[in-house]
Protein backbone atom coordinates (compact mmCIF):
# COMPACT_ATOMS: atom_id res chain seq x y z
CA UNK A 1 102.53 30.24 13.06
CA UNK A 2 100.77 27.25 14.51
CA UNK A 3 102.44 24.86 11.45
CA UNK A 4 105.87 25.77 12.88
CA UNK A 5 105.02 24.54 16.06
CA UNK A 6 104.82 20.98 14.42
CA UNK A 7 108.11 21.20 12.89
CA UNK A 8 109.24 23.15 16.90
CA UNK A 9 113.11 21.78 16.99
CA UNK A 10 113.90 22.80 13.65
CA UNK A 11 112.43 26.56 14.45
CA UNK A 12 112.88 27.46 17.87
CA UNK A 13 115.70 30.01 18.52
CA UNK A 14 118.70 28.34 19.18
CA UNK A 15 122.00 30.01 19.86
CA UNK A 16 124.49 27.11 18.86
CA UNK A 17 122.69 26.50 15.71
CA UNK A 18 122.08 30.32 14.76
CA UNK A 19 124.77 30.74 12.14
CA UNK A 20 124.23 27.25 10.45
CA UNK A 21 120.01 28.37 10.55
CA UNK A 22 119.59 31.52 10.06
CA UNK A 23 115.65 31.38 9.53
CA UNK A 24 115.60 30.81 13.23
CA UNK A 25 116.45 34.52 13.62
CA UNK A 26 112.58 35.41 12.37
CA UNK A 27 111.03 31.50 13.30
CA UNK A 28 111.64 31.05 17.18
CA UNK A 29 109.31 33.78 17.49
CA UNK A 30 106.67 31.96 15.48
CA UNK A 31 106.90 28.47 18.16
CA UNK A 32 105.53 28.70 21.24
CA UNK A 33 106.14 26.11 24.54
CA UNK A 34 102.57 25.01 24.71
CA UNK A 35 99.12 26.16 24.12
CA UNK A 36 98.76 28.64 26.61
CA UNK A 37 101.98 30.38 25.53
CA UNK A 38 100.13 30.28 21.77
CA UNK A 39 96.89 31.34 22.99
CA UNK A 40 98.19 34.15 24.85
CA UNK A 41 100.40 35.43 21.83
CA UNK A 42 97.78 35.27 19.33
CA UNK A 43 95.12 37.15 21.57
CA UNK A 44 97.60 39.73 21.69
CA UNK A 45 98.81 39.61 18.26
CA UNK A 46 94.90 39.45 17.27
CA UNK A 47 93.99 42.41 19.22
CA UNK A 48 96.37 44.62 17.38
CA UNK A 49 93.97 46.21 14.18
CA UNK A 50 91.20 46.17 16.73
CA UNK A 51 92.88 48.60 18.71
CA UNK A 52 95.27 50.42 16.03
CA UNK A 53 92.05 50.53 13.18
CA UNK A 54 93.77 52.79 10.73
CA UNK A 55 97.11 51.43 10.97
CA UNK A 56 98.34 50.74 7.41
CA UNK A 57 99.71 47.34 6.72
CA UNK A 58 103.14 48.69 5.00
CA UNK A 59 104.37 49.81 8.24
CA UNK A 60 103.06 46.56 10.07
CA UNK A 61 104.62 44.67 7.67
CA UNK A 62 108.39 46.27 8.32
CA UNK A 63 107.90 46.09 11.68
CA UNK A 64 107.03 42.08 11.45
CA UNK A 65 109.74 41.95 9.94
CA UNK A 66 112.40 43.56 11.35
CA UNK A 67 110.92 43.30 14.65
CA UNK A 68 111.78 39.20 15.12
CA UNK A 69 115.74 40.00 13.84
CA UNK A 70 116.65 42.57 16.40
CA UNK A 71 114.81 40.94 19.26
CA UNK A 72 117.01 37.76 18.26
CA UNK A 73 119.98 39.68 17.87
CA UNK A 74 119.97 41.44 21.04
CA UNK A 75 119.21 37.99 22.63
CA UNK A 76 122.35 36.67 21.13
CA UNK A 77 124.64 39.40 22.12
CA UNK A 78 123.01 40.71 25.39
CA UNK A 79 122.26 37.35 27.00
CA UNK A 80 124.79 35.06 26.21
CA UNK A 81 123.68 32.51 28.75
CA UNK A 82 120.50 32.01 26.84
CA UNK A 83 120.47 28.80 24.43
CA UNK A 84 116.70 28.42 23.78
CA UNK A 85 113.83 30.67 23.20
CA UNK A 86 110.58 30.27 21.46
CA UNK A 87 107.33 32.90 21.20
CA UNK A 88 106.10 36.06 19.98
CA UNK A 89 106.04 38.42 23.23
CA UNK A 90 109.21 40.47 22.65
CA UNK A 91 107.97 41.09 19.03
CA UNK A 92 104.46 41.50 20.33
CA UNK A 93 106.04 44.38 22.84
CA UNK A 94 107.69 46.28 19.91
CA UNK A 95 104.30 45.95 17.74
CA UNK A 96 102.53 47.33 19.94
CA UNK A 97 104.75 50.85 21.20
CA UNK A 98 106.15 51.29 17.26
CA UNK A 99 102.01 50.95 16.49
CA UNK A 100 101.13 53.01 19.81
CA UNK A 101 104.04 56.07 18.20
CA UNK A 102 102.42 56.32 15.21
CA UNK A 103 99.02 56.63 16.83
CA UNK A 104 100.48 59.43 18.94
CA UNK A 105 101.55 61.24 15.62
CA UNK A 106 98.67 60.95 14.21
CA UNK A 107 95.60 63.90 13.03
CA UNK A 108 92.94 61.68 14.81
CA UNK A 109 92.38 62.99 18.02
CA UNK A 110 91.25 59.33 19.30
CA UNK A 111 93.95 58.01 17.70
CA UNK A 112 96.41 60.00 19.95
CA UNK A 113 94.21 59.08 22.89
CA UNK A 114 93.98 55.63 22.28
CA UNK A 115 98.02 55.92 21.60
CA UNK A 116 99.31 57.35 24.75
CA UNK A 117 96.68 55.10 26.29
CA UNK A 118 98.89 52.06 25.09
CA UNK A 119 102.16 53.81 25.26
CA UNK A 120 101.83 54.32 29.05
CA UNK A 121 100.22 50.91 29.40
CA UNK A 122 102.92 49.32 27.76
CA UNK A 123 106.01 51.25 29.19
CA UNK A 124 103.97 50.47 32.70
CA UNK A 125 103.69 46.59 32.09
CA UNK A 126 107.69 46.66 31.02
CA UNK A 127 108.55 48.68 34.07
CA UNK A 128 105.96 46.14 36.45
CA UNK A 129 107.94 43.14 35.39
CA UNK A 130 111.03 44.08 35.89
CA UNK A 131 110.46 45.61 39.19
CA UNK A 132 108.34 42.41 40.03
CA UNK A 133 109.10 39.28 37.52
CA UNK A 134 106.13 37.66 35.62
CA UNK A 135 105.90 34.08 38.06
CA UNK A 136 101.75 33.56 37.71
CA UNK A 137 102.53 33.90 33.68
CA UNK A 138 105.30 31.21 33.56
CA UNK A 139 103.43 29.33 35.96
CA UNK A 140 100.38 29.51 33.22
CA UNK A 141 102.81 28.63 30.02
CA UNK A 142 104.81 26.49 31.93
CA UNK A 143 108.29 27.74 31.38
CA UNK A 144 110.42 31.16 32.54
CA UNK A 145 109.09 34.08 30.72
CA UNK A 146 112.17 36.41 29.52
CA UNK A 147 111.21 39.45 30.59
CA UNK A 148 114.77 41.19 28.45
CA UNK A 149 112.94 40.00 25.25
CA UNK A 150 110.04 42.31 26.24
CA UNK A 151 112.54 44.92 26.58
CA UNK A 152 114.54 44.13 23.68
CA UNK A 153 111.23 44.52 22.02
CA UNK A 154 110.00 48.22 23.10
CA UNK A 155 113.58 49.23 22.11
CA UNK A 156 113.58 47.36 18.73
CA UNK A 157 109.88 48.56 18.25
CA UNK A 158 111.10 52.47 19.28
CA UNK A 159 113.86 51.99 16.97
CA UNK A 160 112.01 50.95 14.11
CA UNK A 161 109.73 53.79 14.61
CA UNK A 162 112.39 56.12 14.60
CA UNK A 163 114.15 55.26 11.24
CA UNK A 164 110.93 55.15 9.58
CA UNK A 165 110.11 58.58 10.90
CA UNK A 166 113.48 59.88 9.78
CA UNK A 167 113.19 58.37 6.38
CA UNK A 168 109.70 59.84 5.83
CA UNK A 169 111.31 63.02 6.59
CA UNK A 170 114.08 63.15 4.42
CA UNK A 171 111.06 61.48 1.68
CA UNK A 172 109.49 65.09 2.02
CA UNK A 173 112.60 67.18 2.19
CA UNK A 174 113.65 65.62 -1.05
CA UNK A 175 110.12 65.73 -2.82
C-alpha cells in the first residue's frame, strides 16, 4: 500500500477517470492523503488477526477483495458529487463487521464474545458519526473524512457475509 502512495495521481479514486482506469476501483483505497491518514489505516488494518485470531485467510481474502469494488461502486452511484477519494476506512469498516459475523457464528464461546463486542462497537462508531460528523479526525488527516464510505462499507462488509453464508449453505445441502 505505501508504494501506491508514490505513484498517488495515477491511483486515487477518481470518478471522471473510472471507466478509462478501472484499477482505481480496488487502488484509491490503497492511497492515503498523508501520513496520519496511513498511520491510522494500517493500525486498524494491523489490528485485525490480533483481534479475529482464528479467522481464516480465504474469507479475508474475498472480502479484500470485493470489499474495495462495492465501496467504490456505491461511491460512484450514491454520491455523485464526489470526484476524489483516497484510503482504506470504508473497506476497513466492512473488514471488520463481515470478520465480527463470522466471529458471532462461530463454536468458540470467546469468539462470539469478542464478536458482538466489535459488532456493537462498530455499528455504535457508524451510528456516532453520523449523528455527530468525525471534525477532530479530518482535522488530524487533514482533509473531510466521508463518513458514507464507512457506511457503504458495513453494508458491503454485511453483504459479503451474507452470500458467503448462503453459498456455504447450499455447499452442504448439495454435499
Amino acid at each position: 500500500m505505501s508504494f501506491c502512495q508514490i505513484f498517488f495521481s495515477d491511483f486515487v479514486y477518481s470518478k471522471q477517470l473510472l471507466f478509462a482506469e478501472p484499477w482505481r476501483l480496488w487502488t484509491g483505497h490503497w492511497v492515503h492523503l498523508g501520513v496520519w491518514h496511513w498511520i491510522l489505516n494500517i493500525a486498524a488494518l494491523a489490528l485485525l488477526p490480533e483481534i479475529f485470531l482464528r479467522s481464516t485467510w480465504k474469507f479475508f481474502l474475498i472480502l479484500w477483495f470485493l470489499l474495495p469494488l462495492i465501496v467504490s461502486i456505491s461511491l460512484w452511484f450514491f454520491m455523485p458529487q464526489l470526484s476524489l477519494y483516497a484510503g482504506l476506512s470504508g473497506v476497513l469498516h466492512g473488514l471488520y463487521l463481515a470478520m465480527a459475523l463470522m466471529a458471532v457464528c462461530s463454536f468458540s464461546i470467546v469468539e462470539r464474545r469478542v464478536g458482538w463486542i466489535v459488532l456493537v462497537g462498530i455499528c455504535a462508531k457508524v451510528g456516532w458519526e453520523a449523528y455527530r460528523g468525525m471534525s477532530q479526525t479530518a482535522e488530524l488527516i487533514g482533509a473531510p473524512v466521508i463518513l458514507q464510505a464507512h457506511q457503504f462499507g458495513l453494508a458491503a462488509g454485511f453483504f459479503v457475509w451474507l452470500v458467503t453464508k448462503f453459498v456455504a449453505y447450499i455447499n452442504r445441502r448439495v454435499a
